[in-house]
N, C-alpha and C. Protein backbone atom coordinates (compact mmCIF):
# COMPACT_ATOMS: atom_id res chain seq x y z
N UNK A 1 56.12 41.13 80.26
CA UNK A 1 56.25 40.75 81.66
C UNK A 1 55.07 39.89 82.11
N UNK A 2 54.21 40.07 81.41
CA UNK A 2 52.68 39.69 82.01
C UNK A 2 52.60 38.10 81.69
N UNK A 3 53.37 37.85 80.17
CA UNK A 3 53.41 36.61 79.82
C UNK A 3 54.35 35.69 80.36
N UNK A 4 55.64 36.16 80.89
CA UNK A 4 56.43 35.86 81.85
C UNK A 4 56.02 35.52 83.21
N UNK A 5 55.17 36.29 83.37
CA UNK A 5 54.08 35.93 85.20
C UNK A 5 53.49 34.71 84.93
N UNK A 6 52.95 34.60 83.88
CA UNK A 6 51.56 33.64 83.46
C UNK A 6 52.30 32.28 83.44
N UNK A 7 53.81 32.12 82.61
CA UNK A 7 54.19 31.14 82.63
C UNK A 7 55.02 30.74 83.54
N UNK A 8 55.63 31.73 84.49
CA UNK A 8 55.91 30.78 86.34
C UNK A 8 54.59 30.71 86.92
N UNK A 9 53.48 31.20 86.57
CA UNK A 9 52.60 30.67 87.49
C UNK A 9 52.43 29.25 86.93
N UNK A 10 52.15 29.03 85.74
CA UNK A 10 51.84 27.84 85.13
C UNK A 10 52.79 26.53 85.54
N UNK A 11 53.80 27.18 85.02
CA UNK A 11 55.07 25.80 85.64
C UNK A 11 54.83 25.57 87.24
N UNK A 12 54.34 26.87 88.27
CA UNK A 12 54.96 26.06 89.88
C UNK A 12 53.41 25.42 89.71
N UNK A 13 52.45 25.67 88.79
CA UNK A 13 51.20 24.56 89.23
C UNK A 13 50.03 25.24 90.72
N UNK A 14 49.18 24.72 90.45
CA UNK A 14 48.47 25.22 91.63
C UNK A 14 48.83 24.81 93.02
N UNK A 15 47.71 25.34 94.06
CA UNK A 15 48.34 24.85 95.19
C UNK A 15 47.10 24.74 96.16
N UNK A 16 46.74 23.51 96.73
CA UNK A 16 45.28 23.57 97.08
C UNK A 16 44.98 24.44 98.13
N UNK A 17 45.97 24.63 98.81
CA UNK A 17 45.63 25.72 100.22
C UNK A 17 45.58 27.40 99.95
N UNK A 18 46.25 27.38 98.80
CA UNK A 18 46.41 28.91 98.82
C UNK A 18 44.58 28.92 97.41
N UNK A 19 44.84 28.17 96.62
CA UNK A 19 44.06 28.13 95.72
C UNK A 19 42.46 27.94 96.95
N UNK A 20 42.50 27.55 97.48
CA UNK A 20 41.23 27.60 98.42
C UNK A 20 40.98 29.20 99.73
N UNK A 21 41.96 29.57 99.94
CA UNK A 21 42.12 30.77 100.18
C UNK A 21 41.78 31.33 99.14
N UNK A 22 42.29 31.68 98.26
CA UNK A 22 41.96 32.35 97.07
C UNK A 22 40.67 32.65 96.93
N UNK A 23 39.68 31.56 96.83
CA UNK A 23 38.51 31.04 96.44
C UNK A 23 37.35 31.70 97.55
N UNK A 24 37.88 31.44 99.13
CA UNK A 24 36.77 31.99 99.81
C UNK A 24 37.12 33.35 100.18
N UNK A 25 38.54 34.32 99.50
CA UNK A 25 38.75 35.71 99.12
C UNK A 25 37.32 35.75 98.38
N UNK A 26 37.64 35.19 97.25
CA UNK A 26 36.65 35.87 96.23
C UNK A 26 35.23 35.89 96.65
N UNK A 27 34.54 34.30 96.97
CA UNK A 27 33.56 34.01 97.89
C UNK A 27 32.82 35.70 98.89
N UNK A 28 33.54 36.14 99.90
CA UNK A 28 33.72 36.88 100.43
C UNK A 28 33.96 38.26 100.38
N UNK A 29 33.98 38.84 98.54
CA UNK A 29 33.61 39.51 98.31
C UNK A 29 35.37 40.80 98.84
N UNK A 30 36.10 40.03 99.34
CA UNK A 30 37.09 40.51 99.81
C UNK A 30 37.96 41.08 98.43
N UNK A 31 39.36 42.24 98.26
CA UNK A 31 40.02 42.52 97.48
C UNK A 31 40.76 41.43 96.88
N UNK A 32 40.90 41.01 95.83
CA UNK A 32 42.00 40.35 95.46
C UNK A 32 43.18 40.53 95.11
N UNK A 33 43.66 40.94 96.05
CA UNK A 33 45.40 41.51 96.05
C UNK A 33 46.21 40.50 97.13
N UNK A 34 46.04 39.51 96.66
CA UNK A 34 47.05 39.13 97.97
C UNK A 34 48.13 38.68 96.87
N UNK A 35 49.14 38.67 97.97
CA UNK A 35 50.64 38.12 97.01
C UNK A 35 50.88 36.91 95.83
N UNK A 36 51.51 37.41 94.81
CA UNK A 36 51.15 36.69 93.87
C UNK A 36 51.90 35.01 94.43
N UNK A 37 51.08 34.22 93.42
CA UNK A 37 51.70 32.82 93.82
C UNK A 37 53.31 32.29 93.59
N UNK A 38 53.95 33.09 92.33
CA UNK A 38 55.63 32.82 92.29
C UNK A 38 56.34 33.80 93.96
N UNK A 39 55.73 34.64 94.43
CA UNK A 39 56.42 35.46 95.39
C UNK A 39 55.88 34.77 96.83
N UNK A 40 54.44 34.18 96.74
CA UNK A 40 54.16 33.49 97.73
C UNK A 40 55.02 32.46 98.05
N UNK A 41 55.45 31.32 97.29
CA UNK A 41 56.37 30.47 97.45
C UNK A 41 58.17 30.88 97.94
N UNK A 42 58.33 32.43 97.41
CA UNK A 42 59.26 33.08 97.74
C UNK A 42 59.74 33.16 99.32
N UNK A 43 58.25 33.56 99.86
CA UNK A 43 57.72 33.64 101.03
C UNK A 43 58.60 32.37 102.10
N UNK A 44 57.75 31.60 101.44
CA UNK A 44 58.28 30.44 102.17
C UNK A 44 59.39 30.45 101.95
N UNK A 45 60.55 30.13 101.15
CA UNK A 45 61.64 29.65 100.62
C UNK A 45 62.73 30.97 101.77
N UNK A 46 62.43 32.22 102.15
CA UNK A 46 63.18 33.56 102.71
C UNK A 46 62.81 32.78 104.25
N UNK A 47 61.54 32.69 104.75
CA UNK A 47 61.71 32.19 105.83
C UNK A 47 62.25 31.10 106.16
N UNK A 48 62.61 29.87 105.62
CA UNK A 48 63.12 28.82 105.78
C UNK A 48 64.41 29.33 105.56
N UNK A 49 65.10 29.68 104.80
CA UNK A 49 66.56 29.84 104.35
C UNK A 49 67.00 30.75 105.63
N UNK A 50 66.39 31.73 105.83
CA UNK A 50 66.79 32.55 107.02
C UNK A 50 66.59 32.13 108.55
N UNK A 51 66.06 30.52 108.84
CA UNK A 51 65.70 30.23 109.65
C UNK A 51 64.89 30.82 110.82
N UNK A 52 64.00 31.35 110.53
CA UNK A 52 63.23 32.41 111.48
C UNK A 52 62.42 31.64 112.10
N UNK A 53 61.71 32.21 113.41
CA UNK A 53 61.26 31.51 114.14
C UNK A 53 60.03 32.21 114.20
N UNK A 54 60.08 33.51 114.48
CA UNK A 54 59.54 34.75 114.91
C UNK A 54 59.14 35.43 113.50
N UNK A 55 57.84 35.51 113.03
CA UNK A 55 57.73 36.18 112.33
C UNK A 55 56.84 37.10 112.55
N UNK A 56 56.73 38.41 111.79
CA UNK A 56 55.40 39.34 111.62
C UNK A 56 54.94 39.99 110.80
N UNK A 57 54.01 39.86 110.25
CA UNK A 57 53.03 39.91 109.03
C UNK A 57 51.97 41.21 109.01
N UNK A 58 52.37 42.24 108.37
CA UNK A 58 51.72 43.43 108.61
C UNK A 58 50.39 43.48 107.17
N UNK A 59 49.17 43.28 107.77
CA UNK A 59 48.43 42.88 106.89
C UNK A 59 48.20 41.67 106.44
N UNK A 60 47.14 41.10 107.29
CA UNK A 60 47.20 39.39 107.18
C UNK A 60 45.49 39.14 105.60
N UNK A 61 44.61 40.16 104.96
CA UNK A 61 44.25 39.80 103.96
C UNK A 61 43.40 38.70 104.32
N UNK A 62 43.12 37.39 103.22
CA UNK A 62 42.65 36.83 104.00
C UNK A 62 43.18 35.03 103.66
N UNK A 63 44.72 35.36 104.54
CA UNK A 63 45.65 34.82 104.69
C UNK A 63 46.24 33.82 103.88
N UNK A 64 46.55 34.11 102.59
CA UNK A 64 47.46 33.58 101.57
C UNK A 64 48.76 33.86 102.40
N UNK A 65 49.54 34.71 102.37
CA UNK A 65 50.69 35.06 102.59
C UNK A 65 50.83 34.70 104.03
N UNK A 66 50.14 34.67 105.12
CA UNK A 66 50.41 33.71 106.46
C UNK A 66 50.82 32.55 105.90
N UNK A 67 50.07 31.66 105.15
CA UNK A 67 49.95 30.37 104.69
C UNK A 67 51.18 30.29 104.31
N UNK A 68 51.70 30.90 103.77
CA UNK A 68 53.26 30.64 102.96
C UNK A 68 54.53 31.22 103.96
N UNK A 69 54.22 31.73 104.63
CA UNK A 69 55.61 32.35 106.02
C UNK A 69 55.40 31.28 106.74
N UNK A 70 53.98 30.91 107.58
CA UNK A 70 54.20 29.79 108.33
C UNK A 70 54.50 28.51 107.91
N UNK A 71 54.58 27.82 106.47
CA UNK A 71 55.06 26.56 106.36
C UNK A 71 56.66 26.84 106.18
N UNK A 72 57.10 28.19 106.23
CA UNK A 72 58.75 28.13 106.41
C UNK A 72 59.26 28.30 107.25
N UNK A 73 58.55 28.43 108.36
CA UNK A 73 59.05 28.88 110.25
C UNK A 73 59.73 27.38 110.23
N UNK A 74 60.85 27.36 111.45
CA UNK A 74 61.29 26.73 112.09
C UNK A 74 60.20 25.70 112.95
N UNK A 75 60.31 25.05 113.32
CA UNK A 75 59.52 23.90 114.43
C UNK A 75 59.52 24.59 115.46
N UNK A 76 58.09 24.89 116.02
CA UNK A 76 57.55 25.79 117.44
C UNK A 76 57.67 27.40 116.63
N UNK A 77 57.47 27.63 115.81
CA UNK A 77 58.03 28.82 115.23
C UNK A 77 56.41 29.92 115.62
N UNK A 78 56.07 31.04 115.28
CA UNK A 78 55.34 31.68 115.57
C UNK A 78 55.07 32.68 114.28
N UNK A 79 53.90 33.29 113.71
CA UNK A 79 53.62 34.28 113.41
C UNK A 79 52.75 34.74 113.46
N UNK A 80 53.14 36.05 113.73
CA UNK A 80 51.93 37.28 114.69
C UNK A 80 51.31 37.95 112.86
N UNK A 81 49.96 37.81 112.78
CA UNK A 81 49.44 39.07 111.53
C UNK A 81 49.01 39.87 112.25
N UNK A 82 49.02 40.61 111.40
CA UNK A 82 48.24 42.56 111.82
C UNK A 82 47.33 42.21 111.19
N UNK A 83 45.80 42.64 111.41
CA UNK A 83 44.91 43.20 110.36
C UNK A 83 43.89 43.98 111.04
N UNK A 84 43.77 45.17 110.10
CA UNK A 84 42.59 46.28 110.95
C UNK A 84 41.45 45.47 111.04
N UNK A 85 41.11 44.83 110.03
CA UNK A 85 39.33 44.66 110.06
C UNK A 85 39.31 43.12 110.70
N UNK A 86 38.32 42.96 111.85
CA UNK A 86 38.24 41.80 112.44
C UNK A 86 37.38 40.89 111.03
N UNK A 87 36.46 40.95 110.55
CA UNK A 87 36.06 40.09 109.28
C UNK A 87 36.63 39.48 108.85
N UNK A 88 38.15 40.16 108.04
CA UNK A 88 39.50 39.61 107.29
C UNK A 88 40.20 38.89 108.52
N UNK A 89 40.26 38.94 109.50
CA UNK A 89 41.22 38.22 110.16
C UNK A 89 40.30 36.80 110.54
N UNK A 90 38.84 36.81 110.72
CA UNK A 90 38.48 35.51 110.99
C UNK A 90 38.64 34.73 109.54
N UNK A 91 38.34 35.42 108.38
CA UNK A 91 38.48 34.19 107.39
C UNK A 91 39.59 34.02 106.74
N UNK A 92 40.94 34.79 107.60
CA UNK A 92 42.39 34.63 107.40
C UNK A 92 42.50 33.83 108.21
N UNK A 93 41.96 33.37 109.79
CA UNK A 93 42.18 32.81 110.55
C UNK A 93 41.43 30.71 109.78
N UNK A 94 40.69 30.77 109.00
CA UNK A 94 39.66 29.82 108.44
C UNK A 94 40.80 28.99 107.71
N UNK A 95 40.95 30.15 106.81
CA UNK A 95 41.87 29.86 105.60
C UNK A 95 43.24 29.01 106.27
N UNK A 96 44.24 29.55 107.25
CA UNK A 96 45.14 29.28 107.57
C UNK A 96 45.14 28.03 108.77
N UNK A 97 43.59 27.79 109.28
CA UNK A 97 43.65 26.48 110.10
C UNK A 97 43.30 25.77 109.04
N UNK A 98 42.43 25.48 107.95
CA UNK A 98 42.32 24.64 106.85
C UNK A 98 43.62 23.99 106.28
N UNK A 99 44.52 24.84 106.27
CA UNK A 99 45.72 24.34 105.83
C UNK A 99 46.66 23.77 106.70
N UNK A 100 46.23 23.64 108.29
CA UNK A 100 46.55 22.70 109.14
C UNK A 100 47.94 23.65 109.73
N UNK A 101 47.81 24.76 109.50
CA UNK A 101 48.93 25.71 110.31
C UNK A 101 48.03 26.50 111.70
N UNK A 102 47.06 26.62 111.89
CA UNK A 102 46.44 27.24 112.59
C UNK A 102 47.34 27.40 114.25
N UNK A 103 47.71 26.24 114.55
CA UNK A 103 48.95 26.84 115.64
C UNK A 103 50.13 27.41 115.77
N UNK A 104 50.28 27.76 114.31
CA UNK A 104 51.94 28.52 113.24
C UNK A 104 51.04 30.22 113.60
N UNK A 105 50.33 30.48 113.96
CA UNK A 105 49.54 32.15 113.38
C UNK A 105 48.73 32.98 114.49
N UNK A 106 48.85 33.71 114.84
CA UNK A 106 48.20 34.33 116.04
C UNK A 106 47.86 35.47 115.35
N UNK A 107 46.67 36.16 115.81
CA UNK A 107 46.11 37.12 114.48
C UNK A 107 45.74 38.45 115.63
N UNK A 108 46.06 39.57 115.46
CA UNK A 108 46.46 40.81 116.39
C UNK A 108 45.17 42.06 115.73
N UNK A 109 44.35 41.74 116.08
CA UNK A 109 42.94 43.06 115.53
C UNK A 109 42.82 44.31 115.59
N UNK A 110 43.36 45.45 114.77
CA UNK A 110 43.22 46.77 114.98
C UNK A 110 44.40 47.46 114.59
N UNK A 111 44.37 48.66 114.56
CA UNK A 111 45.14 49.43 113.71
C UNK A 111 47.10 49.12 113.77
N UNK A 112 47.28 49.19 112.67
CA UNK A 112 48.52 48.43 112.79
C UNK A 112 49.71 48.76 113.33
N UNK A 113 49.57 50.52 113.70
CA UNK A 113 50.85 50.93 114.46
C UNK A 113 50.48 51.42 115.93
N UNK A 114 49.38 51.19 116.31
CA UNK A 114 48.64 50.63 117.91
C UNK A 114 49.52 49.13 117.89
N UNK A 115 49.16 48.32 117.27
CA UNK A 115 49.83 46.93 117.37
C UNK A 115 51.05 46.86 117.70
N UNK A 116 52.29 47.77 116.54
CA UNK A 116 53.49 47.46 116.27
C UNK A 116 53.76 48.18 117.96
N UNK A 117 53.27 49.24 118.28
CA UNK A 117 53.70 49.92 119.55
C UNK A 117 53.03 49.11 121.04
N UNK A 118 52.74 48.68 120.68
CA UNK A 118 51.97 47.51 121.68
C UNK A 118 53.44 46.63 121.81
N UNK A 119 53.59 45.63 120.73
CA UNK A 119 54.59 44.64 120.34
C UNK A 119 56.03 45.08 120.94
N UNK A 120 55.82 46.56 120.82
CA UNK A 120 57.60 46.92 120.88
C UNK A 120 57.64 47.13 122.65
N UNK A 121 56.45 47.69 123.20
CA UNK A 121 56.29 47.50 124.65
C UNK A 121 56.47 46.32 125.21
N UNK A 122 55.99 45.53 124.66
CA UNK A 122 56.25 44.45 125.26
C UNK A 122 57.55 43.47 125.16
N UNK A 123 58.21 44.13 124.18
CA UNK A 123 60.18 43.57 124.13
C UNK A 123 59.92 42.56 122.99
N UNK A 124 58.85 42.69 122.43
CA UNK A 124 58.67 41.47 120.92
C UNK A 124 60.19 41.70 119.90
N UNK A 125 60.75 40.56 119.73
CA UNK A 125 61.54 40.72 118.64
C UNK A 125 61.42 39.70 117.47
N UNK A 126 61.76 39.90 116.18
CA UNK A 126 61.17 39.31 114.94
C UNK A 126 62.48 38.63 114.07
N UNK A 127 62.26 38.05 113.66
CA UNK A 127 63.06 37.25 112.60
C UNK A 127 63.00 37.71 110.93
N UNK A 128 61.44 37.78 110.75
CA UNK A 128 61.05 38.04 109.90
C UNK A 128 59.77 38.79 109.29
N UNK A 129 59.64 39.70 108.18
CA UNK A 129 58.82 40.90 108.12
C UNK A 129 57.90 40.22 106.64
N UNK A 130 56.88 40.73 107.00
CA UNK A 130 56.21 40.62 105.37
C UNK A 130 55.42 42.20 105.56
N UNK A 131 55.28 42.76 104.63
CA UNK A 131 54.43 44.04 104.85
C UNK A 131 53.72 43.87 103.51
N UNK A 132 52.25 44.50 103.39
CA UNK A 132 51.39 44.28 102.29
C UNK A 132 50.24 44.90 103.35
N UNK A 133 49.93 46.12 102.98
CA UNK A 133 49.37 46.63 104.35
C UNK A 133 48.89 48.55 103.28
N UNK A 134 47.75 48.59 104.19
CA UNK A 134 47.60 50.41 103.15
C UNK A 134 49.31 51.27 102.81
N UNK A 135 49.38 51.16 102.11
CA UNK A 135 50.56 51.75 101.02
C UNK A 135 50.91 53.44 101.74
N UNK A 136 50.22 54.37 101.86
CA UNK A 136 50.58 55.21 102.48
C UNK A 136 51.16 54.99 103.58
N UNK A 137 51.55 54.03 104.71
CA UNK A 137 52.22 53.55 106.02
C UNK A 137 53.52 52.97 105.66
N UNK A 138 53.32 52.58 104.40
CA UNK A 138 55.05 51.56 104.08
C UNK A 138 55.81 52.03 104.97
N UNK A 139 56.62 53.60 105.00
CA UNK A 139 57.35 54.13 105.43
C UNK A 139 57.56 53.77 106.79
N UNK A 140 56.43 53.83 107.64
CA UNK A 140 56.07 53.81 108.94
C UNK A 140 56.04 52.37 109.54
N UNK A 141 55.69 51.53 107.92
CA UNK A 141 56.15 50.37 108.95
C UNK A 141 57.25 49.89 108.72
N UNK A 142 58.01 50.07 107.90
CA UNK A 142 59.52 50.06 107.74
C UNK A 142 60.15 50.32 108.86
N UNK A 143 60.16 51.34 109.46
CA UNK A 143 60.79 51.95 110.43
C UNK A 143 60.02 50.88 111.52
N UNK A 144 58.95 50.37 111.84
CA UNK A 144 58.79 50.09 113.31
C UNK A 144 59.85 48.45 112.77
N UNK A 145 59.51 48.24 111.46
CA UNK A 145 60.41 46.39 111.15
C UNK A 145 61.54 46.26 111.56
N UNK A 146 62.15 47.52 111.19
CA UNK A 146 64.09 47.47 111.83
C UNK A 146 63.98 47.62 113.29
N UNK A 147 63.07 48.64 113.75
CA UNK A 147 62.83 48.41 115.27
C UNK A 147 63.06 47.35 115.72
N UNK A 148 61.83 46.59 115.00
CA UNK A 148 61.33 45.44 115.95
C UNK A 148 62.23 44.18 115.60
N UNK A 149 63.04 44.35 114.68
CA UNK A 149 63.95 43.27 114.09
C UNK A 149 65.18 42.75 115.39
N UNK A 150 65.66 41.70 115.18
CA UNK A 150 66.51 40.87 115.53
C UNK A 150 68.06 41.24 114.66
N UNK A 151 69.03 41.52 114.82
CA UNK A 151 70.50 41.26 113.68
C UNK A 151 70.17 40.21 112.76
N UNK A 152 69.82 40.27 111.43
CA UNK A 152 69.55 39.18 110.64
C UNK A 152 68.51 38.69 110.41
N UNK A 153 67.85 39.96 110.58
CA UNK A 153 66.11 39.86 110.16
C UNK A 153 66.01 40.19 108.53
N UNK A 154 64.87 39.36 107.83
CA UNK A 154 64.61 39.70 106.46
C UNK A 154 63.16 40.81 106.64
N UNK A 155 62.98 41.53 105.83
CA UNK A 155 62.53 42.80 105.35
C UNK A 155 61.90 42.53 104.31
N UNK A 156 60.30 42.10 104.29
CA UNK A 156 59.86 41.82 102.78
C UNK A 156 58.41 42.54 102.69
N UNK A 157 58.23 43.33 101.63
CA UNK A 157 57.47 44.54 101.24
C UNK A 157 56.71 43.54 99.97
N UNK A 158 55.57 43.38 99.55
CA UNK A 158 54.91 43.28 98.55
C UNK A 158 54.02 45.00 97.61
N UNK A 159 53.87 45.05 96.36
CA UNK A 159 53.57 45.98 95.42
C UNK A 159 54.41 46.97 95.28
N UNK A 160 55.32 47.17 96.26
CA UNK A 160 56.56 48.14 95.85
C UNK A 160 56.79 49.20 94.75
N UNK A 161 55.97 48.35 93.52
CA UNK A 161 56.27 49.20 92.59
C UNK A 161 54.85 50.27 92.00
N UNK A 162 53.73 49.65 92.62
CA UNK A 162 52.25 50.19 92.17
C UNK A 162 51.80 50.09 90.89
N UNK A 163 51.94 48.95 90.27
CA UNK A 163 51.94 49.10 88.89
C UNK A 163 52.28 49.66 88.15
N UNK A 164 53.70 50.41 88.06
CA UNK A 164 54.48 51.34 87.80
C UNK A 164 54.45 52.65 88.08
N UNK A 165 53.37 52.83 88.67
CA UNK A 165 53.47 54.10 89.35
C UNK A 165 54.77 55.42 89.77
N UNK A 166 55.09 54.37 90.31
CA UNK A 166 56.20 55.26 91.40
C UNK A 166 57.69 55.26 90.40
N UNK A 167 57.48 54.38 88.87
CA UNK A 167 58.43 54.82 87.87
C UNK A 167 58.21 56.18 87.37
N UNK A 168 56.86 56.09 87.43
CA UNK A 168 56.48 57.63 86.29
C UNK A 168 56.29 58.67 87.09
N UNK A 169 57.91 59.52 87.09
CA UNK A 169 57.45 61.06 87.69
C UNK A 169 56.19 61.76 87.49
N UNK A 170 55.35 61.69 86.60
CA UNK A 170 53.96 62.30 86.38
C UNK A 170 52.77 61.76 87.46
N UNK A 171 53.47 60.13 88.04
CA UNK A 171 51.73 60.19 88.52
C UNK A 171 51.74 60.43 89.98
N UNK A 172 50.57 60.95 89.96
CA UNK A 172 50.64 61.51 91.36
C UNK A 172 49.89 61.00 92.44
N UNK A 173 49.88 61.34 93.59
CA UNK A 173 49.20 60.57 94.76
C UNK A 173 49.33 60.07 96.32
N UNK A 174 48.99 60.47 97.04
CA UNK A 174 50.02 60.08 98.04
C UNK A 174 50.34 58.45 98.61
N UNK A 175 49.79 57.56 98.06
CA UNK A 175 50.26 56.38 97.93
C UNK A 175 51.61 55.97 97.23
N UNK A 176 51.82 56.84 96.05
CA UNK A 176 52.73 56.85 95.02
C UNK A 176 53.62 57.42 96.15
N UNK A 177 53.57 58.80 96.46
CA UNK A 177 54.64 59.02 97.43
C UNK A 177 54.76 58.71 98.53
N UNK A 178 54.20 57.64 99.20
CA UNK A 178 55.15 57.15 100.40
C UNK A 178 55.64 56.03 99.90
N UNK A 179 55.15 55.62 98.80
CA UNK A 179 55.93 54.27 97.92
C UNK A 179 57.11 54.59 97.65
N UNK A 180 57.66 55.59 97.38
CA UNK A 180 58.96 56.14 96.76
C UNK A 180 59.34 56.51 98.10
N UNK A 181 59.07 56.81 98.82
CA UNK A 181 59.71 57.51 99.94
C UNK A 181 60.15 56.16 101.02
N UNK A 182 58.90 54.99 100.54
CA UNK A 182 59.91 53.72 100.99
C UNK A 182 60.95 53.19 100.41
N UNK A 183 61.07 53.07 99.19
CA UNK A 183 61.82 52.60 97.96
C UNK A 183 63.17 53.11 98.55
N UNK A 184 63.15 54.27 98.52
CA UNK A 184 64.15 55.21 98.83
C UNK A 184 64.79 55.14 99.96
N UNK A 185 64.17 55.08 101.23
CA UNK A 185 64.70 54.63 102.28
C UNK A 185 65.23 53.42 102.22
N UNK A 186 64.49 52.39 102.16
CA UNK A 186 65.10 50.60 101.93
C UNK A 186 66.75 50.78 101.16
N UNK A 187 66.70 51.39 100.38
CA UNK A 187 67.84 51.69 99.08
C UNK A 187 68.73 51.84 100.11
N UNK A 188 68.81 53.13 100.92
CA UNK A 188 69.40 53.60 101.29
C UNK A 188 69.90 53.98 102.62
N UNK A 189 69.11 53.42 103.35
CA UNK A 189 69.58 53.42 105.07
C UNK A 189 70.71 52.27 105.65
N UNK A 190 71.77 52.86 106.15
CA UNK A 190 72.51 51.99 106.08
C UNK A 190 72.54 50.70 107.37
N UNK A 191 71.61 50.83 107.70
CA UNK A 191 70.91 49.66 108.82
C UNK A 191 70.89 48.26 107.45
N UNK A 192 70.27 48.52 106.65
CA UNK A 192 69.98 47.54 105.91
C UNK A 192 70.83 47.09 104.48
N UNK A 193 70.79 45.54 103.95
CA UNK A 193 70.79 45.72 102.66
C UNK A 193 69.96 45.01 102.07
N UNK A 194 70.01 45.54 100.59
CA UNK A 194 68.17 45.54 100.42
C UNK A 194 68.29 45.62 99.00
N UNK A 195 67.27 45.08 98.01
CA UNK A 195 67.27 44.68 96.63
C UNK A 195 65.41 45.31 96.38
N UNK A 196 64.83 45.18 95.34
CA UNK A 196 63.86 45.22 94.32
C UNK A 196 64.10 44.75 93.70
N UNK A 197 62.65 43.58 93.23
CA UNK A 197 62.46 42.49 92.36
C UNK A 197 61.39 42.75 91.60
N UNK A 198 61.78 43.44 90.24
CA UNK A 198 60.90 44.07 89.68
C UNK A 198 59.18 43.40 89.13
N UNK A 199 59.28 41.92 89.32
CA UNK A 199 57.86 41.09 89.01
C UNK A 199 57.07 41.29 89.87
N UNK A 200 55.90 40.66 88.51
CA UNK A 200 54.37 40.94 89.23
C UNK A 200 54.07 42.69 89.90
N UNK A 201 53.78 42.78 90.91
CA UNK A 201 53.79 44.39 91.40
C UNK A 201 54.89 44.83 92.03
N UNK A 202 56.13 43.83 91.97
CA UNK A 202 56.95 44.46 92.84
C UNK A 202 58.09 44.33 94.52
N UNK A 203 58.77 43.63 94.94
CA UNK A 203 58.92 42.46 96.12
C UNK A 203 60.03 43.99 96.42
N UNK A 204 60.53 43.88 97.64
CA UNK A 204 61.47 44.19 98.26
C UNK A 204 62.24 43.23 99.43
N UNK A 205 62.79 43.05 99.36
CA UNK A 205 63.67 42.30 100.18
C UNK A 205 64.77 42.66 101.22
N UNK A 206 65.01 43.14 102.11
CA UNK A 206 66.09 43.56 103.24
C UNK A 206 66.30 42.67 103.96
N UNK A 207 67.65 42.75 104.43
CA UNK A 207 68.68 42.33 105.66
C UNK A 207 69.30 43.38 106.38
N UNK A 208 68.39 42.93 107.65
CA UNK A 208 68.68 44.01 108.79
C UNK A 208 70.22 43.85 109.22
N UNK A 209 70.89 44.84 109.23
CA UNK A 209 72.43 44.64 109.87
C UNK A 209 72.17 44.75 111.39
N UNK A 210 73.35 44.16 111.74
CA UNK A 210 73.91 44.20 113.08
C UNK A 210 74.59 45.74 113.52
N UNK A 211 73.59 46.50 113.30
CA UNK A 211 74.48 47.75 113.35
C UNK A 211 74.23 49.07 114.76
């Protein structure tokens, strides 16, 4: 699988905006987990195809994955990130005006289901979801995404799978189990329909029904 990653990364080629994000991640001493570059482009390709206008980004990092939702918004389009730590959101905010989207991104500081309950007070509705956010909440923010969703909202989860984790009944953890306990829900709530894309760490994908 690993050699399979290596060679779609190789074929889509670099990309100077995300590859410079990348760079002042590392710079910055920040995690390097942001969405891989074949799923980043994914990114884009779900928001454009689904025509969304409205997006929201739970866990903005330090903004690869903005970078790739906002060049697929619609014209006048919007996306709101979550991120707890104000640090990550200014050099998510750096990263994503460098790449000349900086009026595509509005960046929301502090804990992320203060935010989502903020958002839902105020009648916010969404087009489109990215979640990549502390792993024990999946669940929780699943549930506020269909909330906050529109009929024909996409549903997109990054690491899903934890590096196989949440395959192997043995390992334990409570990250592992709210991973499965999202897995499981997405599968199976009939609000949605919904796939797993087993590369890299893992994608989930939903379509909110009209239900």
């Amino acid at each position: 699988m690993r050699n399979a990653e290596a060679y779609v990364d190789r074929l889509l080629g670099g990309d100077p905006d995300l590859d410079r994000a990348a760079a002042g991640i590392r710079e910055a001493g920040m995690p390097e987990v942001s969405v891989a570059p074949g799923y980043g482009r994914l990114l884009t390709i779900l928001a454009a195809a689904s025509g969304a206008r409205e997006a929201l980004e739970i866990g903005a990092l330090g903004g690869v994955s903005g970078i790739c939702i906002a060049r697929g918004l619609k014209e006048g389009g919007m996306l709101t990130s979550l991120e707890l730590k104000p640090e990550y959101a200014e050099i998510a905010r750096s990263h994503v005006e460098a790449a000349g989207l900086g009026e595509r991104v509005e960046f929301l500081v502090g804990d992320a289901l203060e935010s989502l309950e903020k958002l839902a007070g105020e009648g916010r509705r969404f087009d489109f979801f990215f979640i990549d956010a502390d792993k024990g909440r999946y669940p929780d923010y699943l549930e506020w995404s269909i909330r906050l969703a529109r009929p024909g909202a996409l549903i997109v989860a990054d690491n899903v799978l934890l590096r196989g984790r949440v395959a192997d009944p043995e390992s334990p953890g409570p990250s592992v189990a709210a991973m499965r306990a999202f897995n499981e829900r997405l599968a199976s709530d009939p609000r949605l329909a919904a796939t797993l894309l087993p590369g890299y760490d893992g994608l989930a994908v939903a379509f909110v029904k009209d239900v």
